[in-house]
N, C-alpha and C. Protein backbone atom coordinates (compact mmCIF):
# COMPACT_ATOMS: atom_id res chain seq x y z
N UNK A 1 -14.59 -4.39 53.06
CA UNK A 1 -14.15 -4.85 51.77
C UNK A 1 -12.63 -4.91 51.76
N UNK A 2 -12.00 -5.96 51.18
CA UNK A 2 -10.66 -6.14 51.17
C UNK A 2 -10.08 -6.22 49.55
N UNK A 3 -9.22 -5.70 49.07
CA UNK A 3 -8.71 -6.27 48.16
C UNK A 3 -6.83 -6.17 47.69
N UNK A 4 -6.46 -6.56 47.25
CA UNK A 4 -4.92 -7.21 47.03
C UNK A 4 -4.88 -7.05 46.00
N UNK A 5 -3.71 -6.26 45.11
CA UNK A 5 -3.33 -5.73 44.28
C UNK A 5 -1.90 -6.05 43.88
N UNK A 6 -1.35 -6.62 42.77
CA UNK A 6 0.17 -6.42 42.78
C UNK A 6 0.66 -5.01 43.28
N UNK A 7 1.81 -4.61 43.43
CA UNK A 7 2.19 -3.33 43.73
C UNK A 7 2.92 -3.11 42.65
N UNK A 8 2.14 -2.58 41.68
CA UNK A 8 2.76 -2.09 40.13
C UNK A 8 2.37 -0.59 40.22
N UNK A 9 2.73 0.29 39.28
CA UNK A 9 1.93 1.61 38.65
C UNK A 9 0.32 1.50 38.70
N UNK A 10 0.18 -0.09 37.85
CA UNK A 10 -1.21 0.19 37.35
C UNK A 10 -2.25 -0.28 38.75
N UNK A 11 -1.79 -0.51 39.85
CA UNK A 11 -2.13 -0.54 41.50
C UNK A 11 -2.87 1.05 41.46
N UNK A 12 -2.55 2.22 41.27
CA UNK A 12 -2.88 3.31 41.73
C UNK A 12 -4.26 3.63 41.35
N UNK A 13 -3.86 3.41 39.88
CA UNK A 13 -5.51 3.96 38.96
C UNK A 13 -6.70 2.96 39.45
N UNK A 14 -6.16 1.37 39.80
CA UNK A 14 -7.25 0.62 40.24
C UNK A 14 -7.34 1.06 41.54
N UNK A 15 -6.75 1.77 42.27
CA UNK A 15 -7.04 1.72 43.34
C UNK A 15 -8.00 3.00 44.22
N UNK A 16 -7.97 3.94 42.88
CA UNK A 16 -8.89 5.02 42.88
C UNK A 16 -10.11 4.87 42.18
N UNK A 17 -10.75 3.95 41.26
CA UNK A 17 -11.91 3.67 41.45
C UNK A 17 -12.14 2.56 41.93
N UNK A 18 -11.51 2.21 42.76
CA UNK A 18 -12.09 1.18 43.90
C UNK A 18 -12.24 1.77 44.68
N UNK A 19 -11.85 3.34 45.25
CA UNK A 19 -12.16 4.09 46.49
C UNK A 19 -13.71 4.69 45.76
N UNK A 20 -13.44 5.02 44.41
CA UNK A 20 -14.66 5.85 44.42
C UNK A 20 -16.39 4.77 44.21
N UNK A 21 -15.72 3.91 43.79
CA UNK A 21 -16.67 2.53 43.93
C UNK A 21 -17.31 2.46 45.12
N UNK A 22 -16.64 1.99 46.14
CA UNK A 22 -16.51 1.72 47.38
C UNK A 22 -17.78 3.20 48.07
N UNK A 23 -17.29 4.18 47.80
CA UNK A 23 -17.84 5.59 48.16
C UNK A 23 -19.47 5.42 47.68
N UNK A 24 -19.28 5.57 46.08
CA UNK A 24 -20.84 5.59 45.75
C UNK A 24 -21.95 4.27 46.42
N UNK A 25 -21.55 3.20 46.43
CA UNK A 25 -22.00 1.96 46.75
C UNK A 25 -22.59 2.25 48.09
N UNK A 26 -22.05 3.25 48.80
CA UNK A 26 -22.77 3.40 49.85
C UNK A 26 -23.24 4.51 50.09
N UNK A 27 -22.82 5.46 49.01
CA UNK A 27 -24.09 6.93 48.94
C UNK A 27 -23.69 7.48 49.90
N UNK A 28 -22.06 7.83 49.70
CA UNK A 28 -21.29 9.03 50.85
C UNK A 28 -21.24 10.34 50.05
N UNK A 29 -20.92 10.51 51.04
CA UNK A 29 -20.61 12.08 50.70
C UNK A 29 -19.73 12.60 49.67
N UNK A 30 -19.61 13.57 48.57
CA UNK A 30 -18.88 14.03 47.30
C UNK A 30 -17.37 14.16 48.20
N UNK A 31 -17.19 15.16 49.02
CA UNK A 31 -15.80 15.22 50.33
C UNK A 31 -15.63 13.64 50.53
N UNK A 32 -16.59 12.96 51.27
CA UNK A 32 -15.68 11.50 51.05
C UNK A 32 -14.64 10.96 49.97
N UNK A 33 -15.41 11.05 49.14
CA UNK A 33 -15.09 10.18 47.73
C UNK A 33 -13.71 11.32 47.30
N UNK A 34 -13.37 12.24 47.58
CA UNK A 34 -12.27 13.01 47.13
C UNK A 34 -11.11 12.33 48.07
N UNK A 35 -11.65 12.78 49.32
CA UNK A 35 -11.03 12.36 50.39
C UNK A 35 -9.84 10.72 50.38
N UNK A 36 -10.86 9.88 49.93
CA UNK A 36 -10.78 8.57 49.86
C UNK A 36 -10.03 8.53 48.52
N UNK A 37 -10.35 9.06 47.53
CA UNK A 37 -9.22 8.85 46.34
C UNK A 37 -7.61 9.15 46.66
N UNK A 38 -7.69 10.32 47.51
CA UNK A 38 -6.55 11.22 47.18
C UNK A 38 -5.53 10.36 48.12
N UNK A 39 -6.04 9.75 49.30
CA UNK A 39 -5.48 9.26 50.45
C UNK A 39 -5.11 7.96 49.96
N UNK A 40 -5.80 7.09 48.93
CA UNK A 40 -5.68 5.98 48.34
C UNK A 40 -4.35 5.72 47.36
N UNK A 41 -4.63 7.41 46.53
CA UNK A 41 -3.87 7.42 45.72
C UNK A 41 -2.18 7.56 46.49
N UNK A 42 -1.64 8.28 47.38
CA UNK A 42 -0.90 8.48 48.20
C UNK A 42 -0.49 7.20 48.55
N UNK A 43 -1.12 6.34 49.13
CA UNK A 43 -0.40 5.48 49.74
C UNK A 43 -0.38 4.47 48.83
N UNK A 44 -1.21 4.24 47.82
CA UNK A 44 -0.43 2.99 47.21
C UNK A 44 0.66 3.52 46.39
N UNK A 45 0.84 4.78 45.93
CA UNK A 45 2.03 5.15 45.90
C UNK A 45 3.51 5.10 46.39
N UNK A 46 3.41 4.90 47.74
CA UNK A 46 4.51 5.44 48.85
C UNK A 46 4.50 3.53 48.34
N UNK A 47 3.76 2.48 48.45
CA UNK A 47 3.88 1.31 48.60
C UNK A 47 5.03 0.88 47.21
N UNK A 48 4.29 1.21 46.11
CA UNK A 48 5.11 1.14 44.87
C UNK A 48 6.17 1.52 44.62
N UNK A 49 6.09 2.42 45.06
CA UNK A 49 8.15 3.56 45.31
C UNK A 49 9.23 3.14 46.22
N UNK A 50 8.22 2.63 47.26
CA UNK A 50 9.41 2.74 48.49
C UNK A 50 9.28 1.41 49.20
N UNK A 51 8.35 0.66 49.14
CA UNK A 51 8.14 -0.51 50.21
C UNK A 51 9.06 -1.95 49.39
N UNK A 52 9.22 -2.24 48.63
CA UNK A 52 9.70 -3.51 47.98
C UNK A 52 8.71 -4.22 47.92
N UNK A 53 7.71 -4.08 48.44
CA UNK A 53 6.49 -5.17 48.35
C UNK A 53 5.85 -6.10 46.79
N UNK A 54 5.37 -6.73 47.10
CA UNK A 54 5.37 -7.55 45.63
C UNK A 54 3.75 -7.20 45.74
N UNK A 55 3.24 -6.56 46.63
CA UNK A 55 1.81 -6.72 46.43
C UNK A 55 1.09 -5.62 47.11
N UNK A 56 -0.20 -4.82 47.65
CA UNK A 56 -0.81 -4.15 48.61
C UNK A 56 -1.97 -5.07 49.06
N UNK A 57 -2.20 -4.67 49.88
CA UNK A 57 -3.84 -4.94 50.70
C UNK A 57 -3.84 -3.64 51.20
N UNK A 58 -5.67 -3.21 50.55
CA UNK A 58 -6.19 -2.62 51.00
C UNK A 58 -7.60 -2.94 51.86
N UNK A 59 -7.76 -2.14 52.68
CA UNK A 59 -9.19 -2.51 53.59
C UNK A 59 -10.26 -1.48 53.84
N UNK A 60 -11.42 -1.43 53.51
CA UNK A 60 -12.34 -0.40 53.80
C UNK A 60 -13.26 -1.14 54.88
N UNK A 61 -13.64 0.19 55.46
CA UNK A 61 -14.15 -0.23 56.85
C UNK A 61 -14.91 1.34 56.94
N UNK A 62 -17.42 0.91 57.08
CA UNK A 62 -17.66 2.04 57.08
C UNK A 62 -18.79 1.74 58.24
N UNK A 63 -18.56 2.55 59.30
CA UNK A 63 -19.82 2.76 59.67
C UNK A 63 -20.51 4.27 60.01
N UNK A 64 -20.95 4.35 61.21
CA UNK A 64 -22.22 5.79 60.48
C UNK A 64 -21.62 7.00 60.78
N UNK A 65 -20.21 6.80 61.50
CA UNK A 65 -19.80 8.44 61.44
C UNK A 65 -17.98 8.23 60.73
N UNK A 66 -17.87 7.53 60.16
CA UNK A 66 -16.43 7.13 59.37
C UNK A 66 -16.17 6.19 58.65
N UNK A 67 -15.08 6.71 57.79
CA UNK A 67 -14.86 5.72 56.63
C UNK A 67 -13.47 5.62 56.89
N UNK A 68 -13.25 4.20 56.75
CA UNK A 68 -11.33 3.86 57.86
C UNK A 68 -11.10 2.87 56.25
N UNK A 69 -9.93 3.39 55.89
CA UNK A 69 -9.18 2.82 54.96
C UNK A 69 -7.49 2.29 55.33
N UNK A 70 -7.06 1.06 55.22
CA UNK A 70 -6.05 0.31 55.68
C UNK A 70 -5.19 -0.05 54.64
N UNK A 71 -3.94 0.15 54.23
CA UNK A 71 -3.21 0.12 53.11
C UNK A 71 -1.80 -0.69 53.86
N UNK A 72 -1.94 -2.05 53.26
CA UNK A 72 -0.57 -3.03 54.08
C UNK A 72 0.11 -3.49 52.80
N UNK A 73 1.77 -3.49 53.11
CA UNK A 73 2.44 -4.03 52.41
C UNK A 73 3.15 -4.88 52.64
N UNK A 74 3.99 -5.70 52.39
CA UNK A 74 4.87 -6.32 52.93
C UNK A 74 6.11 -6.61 52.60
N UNK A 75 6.69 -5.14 52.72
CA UNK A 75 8.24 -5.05 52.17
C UNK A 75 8.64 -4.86 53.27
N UNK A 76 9.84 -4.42 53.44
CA UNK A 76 11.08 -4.34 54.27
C UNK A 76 11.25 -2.67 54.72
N UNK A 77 11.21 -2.44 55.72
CA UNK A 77 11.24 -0.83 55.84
C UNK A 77 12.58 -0.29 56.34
N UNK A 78 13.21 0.88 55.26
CA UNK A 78 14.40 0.69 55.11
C UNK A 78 14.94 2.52 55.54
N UNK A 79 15.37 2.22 56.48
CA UNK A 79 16.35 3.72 57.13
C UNK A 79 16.94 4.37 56.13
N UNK A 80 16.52 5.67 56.08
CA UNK A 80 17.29 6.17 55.10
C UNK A 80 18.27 6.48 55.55
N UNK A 81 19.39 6.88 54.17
CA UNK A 81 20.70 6.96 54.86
C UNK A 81 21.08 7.83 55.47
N UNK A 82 20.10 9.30 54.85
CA UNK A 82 20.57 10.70 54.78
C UNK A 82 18.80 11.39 55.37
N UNK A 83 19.04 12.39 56.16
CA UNK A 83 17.56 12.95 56.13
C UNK A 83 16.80 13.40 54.74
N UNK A 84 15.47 13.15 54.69
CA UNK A 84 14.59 13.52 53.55
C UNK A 84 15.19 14.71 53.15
N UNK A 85 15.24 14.95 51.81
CA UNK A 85 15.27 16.55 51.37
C UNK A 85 14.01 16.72 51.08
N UNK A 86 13.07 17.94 51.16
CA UNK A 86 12.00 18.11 51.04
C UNK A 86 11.94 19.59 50.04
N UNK A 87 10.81 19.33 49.19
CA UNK A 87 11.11 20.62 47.96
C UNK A 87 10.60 21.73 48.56
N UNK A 88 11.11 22.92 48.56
CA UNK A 88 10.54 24.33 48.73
C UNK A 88 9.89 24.54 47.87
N UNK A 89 9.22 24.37 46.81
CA UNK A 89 8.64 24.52 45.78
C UNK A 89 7.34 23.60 46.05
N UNK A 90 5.97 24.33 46.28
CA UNK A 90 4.63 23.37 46.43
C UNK A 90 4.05 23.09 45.12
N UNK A 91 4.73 23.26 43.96
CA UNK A 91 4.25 22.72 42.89
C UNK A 91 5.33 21.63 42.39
N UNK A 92 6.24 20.92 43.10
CA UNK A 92 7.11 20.00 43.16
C UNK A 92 6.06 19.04 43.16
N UNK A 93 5.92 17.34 42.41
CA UNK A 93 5.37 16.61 42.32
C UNK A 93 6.04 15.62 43.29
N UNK A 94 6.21 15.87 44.56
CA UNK A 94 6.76 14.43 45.26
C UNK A 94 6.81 15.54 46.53
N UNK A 95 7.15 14.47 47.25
CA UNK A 95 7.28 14.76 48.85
C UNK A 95 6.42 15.44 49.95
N UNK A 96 4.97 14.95 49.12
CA UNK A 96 4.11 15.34 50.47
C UNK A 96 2.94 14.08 50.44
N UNK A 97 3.41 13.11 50.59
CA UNK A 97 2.34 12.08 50.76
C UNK A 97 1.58 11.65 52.07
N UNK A 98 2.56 11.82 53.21
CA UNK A 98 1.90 11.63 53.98
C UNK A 98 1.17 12.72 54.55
N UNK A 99 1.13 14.20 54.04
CA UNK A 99 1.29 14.93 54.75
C UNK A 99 -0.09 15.12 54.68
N UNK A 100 -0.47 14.86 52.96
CA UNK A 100 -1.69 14.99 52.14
C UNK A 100 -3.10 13.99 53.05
N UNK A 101 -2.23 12.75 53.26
CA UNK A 101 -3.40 11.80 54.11
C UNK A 101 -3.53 12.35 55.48
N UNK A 102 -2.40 13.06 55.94
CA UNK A 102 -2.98 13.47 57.40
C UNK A 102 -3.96 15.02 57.15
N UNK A 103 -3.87 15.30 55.83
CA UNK A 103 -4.91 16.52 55.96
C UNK A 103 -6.13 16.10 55.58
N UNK A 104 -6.72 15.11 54.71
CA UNK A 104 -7.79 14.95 54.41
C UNK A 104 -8.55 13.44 55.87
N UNK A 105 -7.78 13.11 56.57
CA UNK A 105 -8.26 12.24 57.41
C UNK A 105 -8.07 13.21 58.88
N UNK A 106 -8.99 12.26 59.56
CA UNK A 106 -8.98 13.14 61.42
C UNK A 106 -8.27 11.87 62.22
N UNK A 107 -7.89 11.00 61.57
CA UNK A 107 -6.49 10.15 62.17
C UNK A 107 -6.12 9.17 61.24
N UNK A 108 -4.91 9.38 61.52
CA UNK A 108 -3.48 8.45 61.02
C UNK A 108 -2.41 7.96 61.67
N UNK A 109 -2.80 6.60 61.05
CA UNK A 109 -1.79 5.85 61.99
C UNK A 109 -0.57 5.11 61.20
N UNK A 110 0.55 5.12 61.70
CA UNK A 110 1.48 3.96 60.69
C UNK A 110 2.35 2.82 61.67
N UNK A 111 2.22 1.86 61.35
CA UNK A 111 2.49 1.01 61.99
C UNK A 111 3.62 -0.07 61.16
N UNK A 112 4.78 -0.13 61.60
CA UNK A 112 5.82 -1.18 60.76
C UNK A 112 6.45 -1.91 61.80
N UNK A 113 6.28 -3.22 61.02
CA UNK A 113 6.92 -4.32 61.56
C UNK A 113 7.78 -5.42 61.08
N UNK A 114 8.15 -6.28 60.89
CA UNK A 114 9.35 -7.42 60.40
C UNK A 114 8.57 -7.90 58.75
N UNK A 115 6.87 -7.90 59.26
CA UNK A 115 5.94 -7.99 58.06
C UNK A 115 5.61 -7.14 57.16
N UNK A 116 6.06 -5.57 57.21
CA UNK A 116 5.39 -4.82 56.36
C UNK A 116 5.31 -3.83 57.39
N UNK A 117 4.48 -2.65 56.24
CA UNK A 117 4.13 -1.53 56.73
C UNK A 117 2.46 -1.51 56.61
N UNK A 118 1.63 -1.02 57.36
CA UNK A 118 0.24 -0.93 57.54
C UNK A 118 -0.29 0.89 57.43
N UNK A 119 -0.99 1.37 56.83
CA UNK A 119 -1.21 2.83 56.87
C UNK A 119 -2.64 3.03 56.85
N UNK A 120 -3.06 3.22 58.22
CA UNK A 120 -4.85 3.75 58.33
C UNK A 120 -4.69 4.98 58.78
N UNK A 121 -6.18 5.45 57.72
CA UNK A 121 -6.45 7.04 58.05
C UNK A 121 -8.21 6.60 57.82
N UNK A 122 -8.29 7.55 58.50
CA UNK A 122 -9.80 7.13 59.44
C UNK A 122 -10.32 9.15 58.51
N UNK A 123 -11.68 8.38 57.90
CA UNK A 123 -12.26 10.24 57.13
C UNK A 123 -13.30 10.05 58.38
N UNK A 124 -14.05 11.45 58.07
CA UNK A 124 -14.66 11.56 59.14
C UNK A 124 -16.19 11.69 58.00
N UNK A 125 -17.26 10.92 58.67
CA UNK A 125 -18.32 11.41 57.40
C UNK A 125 -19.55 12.01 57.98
């Protein structure tokens, strides 16, 4: 299943019951469907904040031992100037997005190029 989203705010909320859509439709597992929100929610996030993109594509992909979700944008990927500051505080609302998709998936990949940025994390079911 594919679908394309402007890359607005209101990208996120559609984009978590389209994971949990996606989930029930095929009668996964309750851990999936968390899994798949939280990782969804994350990256079309990081897309909206940070990519310039005017739009997302997302991609679901299931067969009998995984559920592979693909999140592409097509902004410009931009060096920061200064290293990340990262909060000491784990009830800080920012700065663990990717960290969140590499804990609920058993691989992650990121891939950027002249076209965009691409972000698959593969659940395990």
């Amino acid at each position: 299943m594919v679908a394309v989203l402007p890359a607005s705010a209101r990208a996120v909320p559609r984009l978590r019951r389209l994971a949990r859509a996606v989930v029930r439709s095929h009668r996964l597992p309750e851990a999936a469907e968390e899994a798949l929100t939280v990782i969804v929610s994350e990256l079309g996030t990081n897309v909206v904040l940070h990519s310039g993109s005017p739009e997302l594509e997302v991609v679901f992909e299931i067969d009998d031992t995984s559920l592979t979700v693909r999140v592409r944008d097509c902004g410009r990927w931009r060096q920061r100037p200064a290293p990340r500051c990262e909060p000491d505080d784990m009830d800080a609302p920012f700065g663990r997005g990717l960290a969140l998709v590499d804990a609920y998936s058993v691989d992650t990949s990121v891939l950027r190029s002249a076209d965009g940025t691409q972000v698959r994390a593969v659940i395990a079911l």
